[in-house]
PDBML (XML) file of the C-alpha atoms, coordinates in Angstrom:
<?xml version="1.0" encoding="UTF-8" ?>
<PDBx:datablock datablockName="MODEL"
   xmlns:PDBx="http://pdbml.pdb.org/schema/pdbx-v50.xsd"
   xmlns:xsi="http://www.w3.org/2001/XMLSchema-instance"
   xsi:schemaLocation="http://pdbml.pdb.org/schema/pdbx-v50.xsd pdbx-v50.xsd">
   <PDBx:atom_siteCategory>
      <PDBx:atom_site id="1">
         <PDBx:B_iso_or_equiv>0.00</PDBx:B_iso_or_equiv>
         <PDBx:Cartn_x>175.792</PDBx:Cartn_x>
         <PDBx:Cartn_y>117.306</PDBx:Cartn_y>
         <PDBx:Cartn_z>112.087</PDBx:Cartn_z>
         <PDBx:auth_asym_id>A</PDBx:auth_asym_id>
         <PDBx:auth_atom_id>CA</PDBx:auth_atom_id>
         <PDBx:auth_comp_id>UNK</PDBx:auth_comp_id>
         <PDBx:auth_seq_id>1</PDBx:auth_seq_id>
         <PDBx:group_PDB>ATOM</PDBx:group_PDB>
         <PDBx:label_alt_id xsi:nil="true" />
         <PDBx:label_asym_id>A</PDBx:label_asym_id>
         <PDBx:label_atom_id>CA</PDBx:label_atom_id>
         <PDBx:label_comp_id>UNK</PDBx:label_comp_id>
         <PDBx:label_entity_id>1</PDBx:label_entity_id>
         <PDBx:label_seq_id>1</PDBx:label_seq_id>
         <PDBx:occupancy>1.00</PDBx:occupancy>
         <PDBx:pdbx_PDB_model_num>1</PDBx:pdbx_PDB_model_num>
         <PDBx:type_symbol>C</PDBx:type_symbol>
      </PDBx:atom_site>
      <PDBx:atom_site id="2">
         <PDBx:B_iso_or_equiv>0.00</PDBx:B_iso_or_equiv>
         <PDBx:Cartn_x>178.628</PDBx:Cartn_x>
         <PDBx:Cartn_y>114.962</PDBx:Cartn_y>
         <PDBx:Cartn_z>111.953</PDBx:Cartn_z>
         <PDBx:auth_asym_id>A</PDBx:auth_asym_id>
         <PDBx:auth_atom_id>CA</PDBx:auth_atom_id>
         <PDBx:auth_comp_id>UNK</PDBx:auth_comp_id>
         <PDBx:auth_seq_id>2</PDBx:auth_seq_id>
         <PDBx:group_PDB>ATOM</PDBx:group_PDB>
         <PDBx:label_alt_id xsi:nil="true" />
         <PDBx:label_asym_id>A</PDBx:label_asym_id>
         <PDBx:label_atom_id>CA</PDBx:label_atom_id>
         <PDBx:label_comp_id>UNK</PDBx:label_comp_id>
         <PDBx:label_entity_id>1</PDBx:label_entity_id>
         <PDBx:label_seq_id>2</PDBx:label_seq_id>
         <PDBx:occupancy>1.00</PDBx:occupancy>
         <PDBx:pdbx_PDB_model_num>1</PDBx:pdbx_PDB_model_num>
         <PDBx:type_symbol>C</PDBx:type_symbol>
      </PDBx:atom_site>
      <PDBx:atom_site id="3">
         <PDBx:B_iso_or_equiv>0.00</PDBx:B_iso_or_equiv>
         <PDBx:Cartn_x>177.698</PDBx:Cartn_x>
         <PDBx:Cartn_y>111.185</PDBx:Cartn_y>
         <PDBx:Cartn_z>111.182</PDBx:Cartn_z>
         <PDBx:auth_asym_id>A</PDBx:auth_asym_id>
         <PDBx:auth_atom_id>CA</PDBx:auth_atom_id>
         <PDBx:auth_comp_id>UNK</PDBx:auth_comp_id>
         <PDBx:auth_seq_id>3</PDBx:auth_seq_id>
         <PDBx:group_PDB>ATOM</PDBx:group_PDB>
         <PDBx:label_alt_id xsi:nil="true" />
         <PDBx:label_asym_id>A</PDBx:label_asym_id>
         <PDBx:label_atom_id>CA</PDBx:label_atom_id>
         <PDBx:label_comp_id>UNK</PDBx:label_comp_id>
         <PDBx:label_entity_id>1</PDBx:label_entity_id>
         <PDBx:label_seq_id>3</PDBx:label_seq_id>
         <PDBx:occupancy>1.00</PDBx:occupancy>
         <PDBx:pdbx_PDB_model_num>1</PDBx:pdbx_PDB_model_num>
         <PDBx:type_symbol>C</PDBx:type_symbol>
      </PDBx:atom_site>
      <PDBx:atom_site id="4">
         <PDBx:B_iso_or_equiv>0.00</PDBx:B_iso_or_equiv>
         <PDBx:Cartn_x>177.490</PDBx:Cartn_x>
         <PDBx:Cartn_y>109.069</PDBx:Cartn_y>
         <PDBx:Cartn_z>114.395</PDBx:Cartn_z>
         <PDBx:auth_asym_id>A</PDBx:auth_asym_id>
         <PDBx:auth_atom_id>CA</PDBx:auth_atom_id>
         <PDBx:auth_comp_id>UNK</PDBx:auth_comp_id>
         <PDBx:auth_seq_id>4</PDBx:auth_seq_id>
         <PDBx:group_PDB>ATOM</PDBx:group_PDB>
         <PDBx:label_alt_id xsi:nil="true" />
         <PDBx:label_asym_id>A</PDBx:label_asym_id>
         <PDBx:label_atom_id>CA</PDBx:label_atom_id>
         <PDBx:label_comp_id>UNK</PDBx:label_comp_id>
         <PDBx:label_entity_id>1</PDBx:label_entity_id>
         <PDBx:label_seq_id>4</PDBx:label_seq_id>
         <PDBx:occupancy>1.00</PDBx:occupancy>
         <PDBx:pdbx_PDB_model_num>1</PDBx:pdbx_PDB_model_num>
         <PDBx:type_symbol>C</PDBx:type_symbol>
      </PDBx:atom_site>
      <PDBx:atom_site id="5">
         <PDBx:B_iso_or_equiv>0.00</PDBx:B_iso_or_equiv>
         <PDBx:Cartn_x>178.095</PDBx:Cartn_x>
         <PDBx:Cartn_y>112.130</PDBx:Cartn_y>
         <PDBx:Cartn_z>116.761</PDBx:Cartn_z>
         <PDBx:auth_asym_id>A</PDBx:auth_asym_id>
         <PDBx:auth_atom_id>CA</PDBx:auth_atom_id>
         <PDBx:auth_comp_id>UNK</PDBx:auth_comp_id>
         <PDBx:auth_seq_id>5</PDBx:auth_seq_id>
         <PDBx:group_PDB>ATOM</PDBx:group_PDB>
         <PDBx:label_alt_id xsi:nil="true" />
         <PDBx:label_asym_id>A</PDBx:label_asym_id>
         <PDBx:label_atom_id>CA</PDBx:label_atom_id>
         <PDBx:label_comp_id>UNK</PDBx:label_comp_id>
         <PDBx:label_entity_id>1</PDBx:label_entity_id>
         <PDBx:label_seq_id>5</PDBx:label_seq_id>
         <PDBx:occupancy>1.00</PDBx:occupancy>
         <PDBx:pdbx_PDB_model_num>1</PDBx:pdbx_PDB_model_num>
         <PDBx:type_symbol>C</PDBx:type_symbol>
      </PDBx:atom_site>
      <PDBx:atom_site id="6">
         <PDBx:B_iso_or_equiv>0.00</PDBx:B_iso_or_equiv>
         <PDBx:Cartn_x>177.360</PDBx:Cartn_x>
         <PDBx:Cartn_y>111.255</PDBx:Cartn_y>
         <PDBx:Cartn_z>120.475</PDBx:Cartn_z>
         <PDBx:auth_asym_id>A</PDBx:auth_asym_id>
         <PDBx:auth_atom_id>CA</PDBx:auth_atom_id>
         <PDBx:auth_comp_id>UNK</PDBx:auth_comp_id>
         <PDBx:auth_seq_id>6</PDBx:auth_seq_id>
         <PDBx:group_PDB>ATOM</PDBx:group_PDB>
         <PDBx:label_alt_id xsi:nil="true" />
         <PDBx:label_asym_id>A</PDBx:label_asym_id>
         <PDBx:label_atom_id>CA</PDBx:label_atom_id>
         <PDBx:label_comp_id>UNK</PDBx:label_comp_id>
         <PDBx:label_entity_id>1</PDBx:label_entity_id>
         <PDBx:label_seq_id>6</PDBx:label_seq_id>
         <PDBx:occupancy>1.00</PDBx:occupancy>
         <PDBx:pdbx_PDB_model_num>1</PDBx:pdbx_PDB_model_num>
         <PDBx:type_symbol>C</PDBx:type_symbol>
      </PDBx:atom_site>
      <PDBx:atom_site id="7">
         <PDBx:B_iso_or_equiv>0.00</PDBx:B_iso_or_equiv>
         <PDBx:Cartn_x>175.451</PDBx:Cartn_x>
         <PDBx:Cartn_y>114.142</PDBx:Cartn_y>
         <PDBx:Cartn_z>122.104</PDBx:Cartn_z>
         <PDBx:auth_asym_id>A</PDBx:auth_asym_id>
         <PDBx:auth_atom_id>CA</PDBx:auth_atom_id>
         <PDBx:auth_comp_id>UNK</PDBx:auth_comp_id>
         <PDBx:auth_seq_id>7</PDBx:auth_seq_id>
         <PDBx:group_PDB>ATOM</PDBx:group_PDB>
         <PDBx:label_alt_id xsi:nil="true" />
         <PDBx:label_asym_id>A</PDBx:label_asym_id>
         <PDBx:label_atom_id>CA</PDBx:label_atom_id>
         <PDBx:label_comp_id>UNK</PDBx:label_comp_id>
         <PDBx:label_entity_id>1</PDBx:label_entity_id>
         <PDBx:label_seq_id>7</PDBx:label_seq_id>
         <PDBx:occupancy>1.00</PDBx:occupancy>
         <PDBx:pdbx_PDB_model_num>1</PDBx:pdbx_PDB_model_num>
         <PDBx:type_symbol>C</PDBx:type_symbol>
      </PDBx:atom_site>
      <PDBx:atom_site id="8">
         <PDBx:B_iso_or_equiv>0.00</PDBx:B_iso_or_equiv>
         <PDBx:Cartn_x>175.985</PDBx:Cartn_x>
         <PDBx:Cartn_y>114.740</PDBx:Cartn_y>
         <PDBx:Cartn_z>125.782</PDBx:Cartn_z>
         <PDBx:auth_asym_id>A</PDBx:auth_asym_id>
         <PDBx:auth_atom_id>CA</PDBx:auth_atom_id>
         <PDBx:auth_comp_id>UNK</PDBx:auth_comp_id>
         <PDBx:auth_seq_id>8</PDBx:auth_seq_id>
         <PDBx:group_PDB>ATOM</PDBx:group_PDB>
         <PDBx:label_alt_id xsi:nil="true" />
         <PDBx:label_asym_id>A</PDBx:label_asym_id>
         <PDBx:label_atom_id>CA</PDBx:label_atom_id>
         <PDBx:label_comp_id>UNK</PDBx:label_comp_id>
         <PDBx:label_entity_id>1</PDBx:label_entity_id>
         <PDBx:label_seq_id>8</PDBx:label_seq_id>
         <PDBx:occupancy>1.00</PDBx:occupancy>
         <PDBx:pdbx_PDB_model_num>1</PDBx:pdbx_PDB_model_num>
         <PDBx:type_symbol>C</PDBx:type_symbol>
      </PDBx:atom_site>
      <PDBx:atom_site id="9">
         <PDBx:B_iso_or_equiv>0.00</PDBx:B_iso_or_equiv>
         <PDBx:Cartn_x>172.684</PDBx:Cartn_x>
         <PDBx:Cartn_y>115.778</PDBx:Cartn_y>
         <PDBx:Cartn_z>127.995</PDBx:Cartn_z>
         <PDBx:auth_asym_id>A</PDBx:auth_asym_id>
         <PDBx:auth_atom_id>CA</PDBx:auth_atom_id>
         <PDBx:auth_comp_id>UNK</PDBx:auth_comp_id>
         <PDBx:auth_seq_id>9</PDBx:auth_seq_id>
         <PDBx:group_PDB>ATOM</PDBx:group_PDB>
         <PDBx:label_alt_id xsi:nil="true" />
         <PDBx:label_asym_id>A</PDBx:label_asym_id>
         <PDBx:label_atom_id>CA</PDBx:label_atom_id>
         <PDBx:label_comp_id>UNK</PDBx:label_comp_id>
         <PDBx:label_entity_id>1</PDBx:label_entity_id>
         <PDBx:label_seq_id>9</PDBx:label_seq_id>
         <PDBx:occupancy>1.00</PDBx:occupancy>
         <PDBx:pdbx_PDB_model_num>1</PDBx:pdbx_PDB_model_num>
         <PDBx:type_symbol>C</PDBx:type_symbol>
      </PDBx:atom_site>
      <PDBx:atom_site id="10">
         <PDBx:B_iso_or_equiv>0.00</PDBx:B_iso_or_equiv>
         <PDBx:Cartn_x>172.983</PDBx:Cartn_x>
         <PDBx:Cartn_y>118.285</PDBx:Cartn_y>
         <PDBx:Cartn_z>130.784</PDBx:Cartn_z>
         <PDBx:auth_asym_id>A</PDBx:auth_asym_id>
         <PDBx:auth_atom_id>CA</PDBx:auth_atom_id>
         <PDBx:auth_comp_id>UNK</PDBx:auth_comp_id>
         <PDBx:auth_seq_id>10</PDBx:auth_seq_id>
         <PDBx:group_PDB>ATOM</PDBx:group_PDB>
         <PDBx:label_alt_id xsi:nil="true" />
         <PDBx:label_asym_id>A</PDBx:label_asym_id>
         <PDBx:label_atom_id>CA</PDBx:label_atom_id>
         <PDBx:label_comp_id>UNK</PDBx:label_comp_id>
         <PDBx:label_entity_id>1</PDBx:label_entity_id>
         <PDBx:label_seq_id>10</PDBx:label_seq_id>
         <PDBx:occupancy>1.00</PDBx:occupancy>
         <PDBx:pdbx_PDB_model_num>1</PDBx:pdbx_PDB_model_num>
         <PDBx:type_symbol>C</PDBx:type_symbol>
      </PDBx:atom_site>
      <PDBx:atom_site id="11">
         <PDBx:B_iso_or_equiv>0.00</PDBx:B_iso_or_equiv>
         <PDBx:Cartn_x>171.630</PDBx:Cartn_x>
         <PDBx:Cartn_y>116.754</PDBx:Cartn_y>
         <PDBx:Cartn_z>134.057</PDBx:Cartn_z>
         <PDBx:auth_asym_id>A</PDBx:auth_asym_id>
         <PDBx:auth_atom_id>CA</PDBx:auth_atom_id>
         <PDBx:auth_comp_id>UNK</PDBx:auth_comp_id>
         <PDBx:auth_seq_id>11</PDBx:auth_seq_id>
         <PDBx:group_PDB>ATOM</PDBx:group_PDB>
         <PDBx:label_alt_id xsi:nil="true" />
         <PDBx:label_asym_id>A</PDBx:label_asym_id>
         <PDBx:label_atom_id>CA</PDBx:label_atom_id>
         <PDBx:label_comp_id>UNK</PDBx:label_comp_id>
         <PDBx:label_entity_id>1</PDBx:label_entity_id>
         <PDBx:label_seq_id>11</PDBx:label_seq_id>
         <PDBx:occupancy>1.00</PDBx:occupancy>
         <PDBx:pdbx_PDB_model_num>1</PDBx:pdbx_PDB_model_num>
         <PDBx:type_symbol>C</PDBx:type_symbol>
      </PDBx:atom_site>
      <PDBx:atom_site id="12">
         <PDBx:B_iso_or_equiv>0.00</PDBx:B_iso_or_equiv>
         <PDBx:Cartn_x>168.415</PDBx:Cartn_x>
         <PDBx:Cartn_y>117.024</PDBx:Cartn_y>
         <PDBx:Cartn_z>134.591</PDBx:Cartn_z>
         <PDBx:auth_asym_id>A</PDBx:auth_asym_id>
         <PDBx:auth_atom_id>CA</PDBx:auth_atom_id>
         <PDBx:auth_comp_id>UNK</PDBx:auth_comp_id>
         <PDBx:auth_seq_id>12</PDBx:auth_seq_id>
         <PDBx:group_PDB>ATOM</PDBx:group_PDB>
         <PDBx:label_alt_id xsi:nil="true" />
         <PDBx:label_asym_id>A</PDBx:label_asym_id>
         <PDBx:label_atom_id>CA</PDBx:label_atom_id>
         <PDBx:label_comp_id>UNK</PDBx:label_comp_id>
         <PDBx:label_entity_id>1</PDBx:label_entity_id>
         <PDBx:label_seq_id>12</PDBx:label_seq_id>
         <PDBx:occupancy>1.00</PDBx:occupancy>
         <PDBx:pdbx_PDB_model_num>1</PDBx:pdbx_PDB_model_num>
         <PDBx:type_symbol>C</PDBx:type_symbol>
      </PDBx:atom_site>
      <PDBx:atom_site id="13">
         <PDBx:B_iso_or_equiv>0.00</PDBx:B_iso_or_equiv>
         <PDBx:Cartn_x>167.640</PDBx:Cartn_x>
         <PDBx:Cartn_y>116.025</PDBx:Cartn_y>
         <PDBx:Cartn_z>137.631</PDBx:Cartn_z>
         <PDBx:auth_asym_id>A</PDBx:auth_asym_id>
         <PDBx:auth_atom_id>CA</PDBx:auth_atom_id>
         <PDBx:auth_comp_id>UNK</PDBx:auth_comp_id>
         <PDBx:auth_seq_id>13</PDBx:auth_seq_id>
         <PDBx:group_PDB>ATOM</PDBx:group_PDB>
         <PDBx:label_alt_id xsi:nil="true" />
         <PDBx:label_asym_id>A</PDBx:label_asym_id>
         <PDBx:label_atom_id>CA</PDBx:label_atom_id>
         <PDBx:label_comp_id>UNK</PDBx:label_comp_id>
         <PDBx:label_entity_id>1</PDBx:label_entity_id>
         <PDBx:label_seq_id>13</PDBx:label_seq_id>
         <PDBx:occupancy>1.00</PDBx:occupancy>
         <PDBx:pdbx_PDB_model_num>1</PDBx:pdbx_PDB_model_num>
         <PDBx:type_symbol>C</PDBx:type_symbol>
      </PDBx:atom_site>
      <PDBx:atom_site id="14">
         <PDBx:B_iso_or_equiv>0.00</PDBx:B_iso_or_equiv>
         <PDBx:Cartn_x>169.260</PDBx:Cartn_x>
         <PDBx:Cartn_y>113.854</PDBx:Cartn_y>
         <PDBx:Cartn_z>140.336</PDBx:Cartn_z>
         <PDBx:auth_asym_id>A</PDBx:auth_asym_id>
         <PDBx:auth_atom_id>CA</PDBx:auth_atom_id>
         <PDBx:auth_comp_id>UNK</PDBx:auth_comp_id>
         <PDBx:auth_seq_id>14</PDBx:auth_seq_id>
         <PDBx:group_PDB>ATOM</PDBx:group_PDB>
         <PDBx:label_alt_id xsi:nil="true" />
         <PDBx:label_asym_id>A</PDBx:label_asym_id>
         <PDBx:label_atom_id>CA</PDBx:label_atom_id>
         <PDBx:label_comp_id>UNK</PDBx:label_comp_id>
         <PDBx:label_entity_id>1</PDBx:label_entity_id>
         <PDBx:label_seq_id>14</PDBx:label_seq_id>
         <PDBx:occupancy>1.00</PDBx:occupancy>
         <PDBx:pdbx_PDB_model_num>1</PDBx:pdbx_PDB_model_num>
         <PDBx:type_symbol>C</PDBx:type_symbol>
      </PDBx:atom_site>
      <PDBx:atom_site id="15">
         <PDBx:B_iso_or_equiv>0.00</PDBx:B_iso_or_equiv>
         <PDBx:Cartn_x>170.011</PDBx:Cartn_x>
         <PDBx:Cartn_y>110.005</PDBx:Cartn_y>
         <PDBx:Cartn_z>141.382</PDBx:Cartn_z>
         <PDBx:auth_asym_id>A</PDBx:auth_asym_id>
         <PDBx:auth_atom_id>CA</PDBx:auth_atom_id>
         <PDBx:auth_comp_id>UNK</PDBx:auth_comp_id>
         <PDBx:auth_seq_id>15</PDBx:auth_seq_id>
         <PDBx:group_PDB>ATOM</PDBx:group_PDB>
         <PDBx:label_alt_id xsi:nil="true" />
         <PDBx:label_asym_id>A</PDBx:label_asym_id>
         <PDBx:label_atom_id>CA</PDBx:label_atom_id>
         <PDBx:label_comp_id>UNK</PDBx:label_comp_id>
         <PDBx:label_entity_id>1</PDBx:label_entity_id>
         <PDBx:label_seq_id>15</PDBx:label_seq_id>
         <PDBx:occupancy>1.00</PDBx:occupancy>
         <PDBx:pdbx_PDB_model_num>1</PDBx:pdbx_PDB_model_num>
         <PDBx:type_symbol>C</PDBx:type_symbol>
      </PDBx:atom_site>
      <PDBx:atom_site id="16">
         <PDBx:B_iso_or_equiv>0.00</PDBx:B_iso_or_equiv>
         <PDBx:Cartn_x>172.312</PDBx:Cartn_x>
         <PDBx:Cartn_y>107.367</PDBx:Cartn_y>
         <PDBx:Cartn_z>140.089</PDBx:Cartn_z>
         <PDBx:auth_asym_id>A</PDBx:auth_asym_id>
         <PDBx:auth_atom_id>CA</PDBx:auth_atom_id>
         <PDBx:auth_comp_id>UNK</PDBx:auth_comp_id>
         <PDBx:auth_seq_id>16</PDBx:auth_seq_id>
         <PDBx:group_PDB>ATOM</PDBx:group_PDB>
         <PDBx:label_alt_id xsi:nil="true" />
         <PDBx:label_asym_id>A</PDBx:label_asym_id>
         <PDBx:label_atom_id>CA</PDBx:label_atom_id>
         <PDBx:label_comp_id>UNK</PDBx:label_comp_id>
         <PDBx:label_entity_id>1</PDBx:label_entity_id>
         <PDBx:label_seq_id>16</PDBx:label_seq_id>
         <PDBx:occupancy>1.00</PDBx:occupancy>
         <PDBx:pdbx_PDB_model_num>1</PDBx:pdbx_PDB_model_num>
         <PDBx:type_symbol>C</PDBx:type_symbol>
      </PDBx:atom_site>
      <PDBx:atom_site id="17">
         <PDBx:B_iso_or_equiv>0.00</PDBx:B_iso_or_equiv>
         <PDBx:Cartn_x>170.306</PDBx:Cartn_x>
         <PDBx:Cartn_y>106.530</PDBx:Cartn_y>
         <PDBx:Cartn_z>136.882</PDBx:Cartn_z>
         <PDBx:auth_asym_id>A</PDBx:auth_asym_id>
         <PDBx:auth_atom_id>CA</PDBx:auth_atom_id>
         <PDBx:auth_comp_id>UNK</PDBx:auth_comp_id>
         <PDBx:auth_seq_id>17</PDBx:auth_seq_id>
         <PDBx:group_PDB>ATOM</PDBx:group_PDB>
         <PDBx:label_alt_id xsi:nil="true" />
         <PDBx:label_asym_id>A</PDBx:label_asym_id>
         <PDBx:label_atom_id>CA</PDBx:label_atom_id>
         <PDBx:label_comp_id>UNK</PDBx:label_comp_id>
         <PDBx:label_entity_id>1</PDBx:label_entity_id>
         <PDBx:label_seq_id>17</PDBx:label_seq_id>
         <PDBx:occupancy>1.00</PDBx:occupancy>
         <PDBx:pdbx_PDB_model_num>1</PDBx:pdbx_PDB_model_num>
         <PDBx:type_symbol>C</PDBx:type_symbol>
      </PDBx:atom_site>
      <PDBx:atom_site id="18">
         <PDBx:B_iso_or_equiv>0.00</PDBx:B_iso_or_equiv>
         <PDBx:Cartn_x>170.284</PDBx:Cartn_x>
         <PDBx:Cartn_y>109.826</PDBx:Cartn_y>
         <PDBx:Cartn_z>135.489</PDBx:Cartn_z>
         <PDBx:auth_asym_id>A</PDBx:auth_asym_id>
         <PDBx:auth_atom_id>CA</PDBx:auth_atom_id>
         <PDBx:auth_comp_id>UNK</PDBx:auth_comp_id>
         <PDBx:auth_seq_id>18</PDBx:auth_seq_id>
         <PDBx:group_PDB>ATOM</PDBx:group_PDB>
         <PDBx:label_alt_id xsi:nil="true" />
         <PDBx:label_asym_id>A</PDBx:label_asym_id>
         <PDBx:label_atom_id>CA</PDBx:label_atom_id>
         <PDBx:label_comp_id>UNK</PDBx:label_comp_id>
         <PDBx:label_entity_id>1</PDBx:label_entity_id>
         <PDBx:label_seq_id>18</PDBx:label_seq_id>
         <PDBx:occupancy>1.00</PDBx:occupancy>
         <PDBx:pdbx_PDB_model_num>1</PDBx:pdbx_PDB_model_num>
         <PDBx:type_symbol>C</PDBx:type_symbol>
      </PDBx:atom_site>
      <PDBx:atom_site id="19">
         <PDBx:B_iso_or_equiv>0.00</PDBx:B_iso_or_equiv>
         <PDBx:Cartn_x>174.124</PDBx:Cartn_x>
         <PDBx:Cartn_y>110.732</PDBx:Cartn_y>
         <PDBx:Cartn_z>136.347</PDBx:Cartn_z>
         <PDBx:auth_asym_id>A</PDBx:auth_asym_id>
         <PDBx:auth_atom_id>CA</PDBx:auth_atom_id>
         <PDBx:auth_comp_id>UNK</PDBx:auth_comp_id>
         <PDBx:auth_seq_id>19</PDBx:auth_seq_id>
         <PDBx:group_PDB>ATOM</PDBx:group_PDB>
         <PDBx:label_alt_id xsi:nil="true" />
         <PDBx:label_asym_id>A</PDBx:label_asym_id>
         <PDBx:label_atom_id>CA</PDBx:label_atom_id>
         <PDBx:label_comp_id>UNK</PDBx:label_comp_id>
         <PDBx:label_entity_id>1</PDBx:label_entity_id>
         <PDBx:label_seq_id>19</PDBx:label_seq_id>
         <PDBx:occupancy>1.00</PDBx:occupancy>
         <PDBx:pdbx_PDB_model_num>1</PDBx:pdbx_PDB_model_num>
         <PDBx:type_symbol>C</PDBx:type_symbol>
      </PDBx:atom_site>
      <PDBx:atom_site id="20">
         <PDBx:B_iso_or_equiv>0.00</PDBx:B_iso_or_equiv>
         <PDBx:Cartn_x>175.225</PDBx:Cartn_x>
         <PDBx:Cartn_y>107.133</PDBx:Cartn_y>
         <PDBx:Cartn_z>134.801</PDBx:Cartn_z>
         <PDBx:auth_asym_id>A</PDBx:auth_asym_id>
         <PDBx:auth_atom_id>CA</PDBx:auth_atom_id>
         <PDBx:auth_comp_id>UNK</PDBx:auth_comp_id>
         <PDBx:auth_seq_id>20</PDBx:auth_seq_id>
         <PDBx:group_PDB>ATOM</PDBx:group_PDB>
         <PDBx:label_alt_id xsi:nil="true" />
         <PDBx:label_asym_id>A</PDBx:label_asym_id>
         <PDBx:label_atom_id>CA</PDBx:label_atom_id>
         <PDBx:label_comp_id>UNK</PDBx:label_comp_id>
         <PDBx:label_entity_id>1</PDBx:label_entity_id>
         <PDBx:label_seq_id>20</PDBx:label_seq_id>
         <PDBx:occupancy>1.00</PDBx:occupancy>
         <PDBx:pdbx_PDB_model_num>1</PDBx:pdbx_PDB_model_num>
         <PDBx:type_symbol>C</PDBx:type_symbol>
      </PDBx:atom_site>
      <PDBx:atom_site id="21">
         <PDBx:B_iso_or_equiv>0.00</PDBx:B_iso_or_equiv>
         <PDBx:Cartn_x>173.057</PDBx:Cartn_x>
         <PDBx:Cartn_y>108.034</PDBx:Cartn_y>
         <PDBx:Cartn_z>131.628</PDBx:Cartn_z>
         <PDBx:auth_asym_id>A</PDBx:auth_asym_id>
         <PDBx:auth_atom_id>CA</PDBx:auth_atom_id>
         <PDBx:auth_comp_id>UNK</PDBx:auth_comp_id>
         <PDBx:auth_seq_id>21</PDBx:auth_seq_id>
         <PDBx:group_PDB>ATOM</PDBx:group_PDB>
         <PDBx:label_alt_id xsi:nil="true" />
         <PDBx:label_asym_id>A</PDBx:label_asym_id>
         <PDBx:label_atom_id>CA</PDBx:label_atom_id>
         <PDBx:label_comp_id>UNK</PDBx:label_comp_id>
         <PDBx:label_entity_id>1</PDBx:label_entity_id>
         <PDBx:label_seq_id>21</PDBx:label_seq_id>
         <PDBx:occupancy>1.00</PDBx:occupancy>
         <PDBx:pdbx_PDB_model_num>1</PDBx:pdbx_PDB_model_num>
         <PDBx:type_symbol>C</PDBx:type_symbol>
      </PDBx:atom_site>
      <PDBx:atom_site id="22">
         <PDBx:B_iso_or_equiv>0.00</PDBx:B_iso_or_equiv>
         <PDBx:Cartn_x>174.930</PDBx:Cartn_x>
         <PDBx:Cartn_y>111.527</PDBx:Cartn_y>
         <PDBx:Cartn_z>131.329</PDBx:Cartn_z>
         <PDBx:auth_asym_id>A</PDBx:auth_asym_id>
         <PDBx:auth_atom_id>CA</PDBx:auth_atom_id>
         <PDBx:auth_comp_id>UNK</PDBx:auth_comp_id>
         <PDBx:auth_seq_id>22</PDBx:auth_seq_id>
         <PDBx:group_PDB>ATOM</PDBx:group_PDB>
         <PDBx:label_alt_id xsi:nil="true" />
         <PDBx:label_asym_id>A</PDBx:label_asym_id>
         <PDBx:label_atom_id>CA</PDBx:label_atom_id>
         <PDBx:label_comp_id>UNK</PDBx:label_comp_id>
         <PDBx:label_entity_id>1</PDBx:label_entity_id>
         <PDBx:label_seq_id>22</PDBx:label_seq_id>
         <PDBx:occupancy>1.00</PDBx:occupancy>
         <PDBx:pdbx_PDB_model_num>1</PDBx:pdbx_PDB_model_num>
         <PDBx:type_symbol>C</PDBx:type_symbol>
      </PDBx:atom_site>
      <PDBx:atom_site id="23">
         <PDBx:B_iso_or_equiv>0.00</PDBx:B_iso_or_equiv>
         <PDBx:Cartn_x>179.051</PDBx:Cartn_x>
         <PDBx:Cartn_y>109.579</PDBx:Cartn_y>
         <PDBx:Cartn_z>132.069</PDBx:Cartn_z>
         <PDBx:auth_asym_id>A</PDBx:auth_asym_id>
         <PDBx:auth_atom_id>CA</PDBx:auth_atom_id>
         <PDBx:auth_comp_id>UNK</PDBx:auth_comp_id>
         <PDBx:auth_seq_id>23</PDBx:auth_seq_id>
         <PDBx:group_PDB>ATOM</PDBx:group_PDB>
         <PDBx:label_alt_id xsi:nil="true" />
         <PDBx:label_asym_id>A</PDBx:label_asym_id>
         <PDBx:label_atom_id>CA</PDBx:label_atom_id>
         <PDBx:label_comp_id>UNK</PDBx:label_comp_id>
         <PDBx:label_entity_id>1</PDBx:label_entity_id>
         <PDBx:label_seq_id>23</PDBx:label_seq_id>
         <PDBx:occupancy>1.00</PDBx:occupancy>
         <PDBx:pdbx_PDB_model_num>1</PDBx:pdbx_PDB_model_num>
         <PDBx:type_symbol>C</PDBx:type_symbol>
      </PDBx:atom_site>
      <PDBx:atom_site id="24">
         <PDBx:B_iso_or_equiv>0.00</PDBx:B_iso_or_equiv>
         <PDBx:Cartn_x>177.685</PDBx:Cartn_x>
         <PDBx:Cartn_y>106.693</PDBx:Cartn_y>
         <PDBx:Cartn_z>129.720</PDBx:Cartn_z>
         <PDBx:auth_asym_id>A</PDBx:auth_asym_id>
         <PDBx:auth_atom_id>CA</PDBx:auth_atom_id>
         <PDBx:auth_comp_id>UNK</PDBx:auth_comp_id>
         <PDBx:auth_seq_id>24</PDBx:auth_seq_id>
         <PDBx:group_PDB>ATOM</PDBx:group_PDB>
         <PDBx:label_alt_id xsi:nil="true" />
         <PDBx:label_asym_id>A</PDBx:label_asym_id>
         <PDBx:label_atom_id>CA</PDBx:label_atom_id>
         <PDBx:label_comp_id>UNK</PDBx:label_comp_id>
         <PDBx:label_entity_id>1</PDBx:label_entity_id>
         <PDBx:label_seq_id>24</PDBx:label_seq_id>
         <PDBx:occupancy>1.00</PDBx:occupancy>
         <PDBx:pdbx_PDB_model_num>1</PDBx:pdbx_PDB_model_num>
         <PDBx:type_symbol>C</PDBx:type_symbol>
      </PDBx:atom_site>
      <PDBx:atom_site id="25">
         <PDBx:B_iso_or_equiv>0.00</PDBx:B_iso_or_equiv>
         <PDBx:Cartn_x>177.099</PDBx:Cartn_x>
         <PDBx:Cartn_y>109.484</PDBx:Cartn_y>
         <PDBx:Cartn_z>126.943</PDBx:Cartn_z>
         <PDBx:auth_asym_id>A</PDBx:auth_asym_id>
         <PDBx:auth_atom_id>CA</PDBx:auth_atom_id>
         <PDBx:auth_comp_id>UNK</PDBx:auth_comp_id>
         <PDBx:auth_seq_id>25</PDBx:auth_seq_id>
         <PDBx:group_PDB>ATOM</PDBx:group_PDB>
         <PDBx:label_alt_id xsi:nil="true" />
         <PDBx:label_asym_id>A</PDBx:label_asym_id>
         <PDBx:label_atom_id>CA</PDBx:label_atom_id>
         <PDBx:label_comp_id>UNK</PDBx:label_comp_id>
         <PDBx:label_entity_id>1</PDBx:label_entity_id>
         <PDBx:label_seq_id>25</PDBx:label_seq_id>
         <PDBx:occupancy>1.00</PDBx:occupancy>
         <PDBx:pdbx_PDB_model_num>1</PDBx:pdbx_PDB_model_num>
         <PDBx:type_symbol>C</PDBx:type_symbol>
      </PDBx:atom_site>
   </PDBx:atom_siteCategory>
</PDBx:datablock>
């Protein structure tokens, strides 16, 4: 609820987009 919070996603899946999507959050 906090003004410019950064949320962080759980993994959903696998490969390198999807794990440097989850570090760059």
């Amino acid at each position: 609820s906090l003004d410019g919070a950064v949320p962080i996603p759980l993994e959903s899946g696998s490969g390198e987009e999807e794990l440097e999507r989850v570090i760059q959050a």
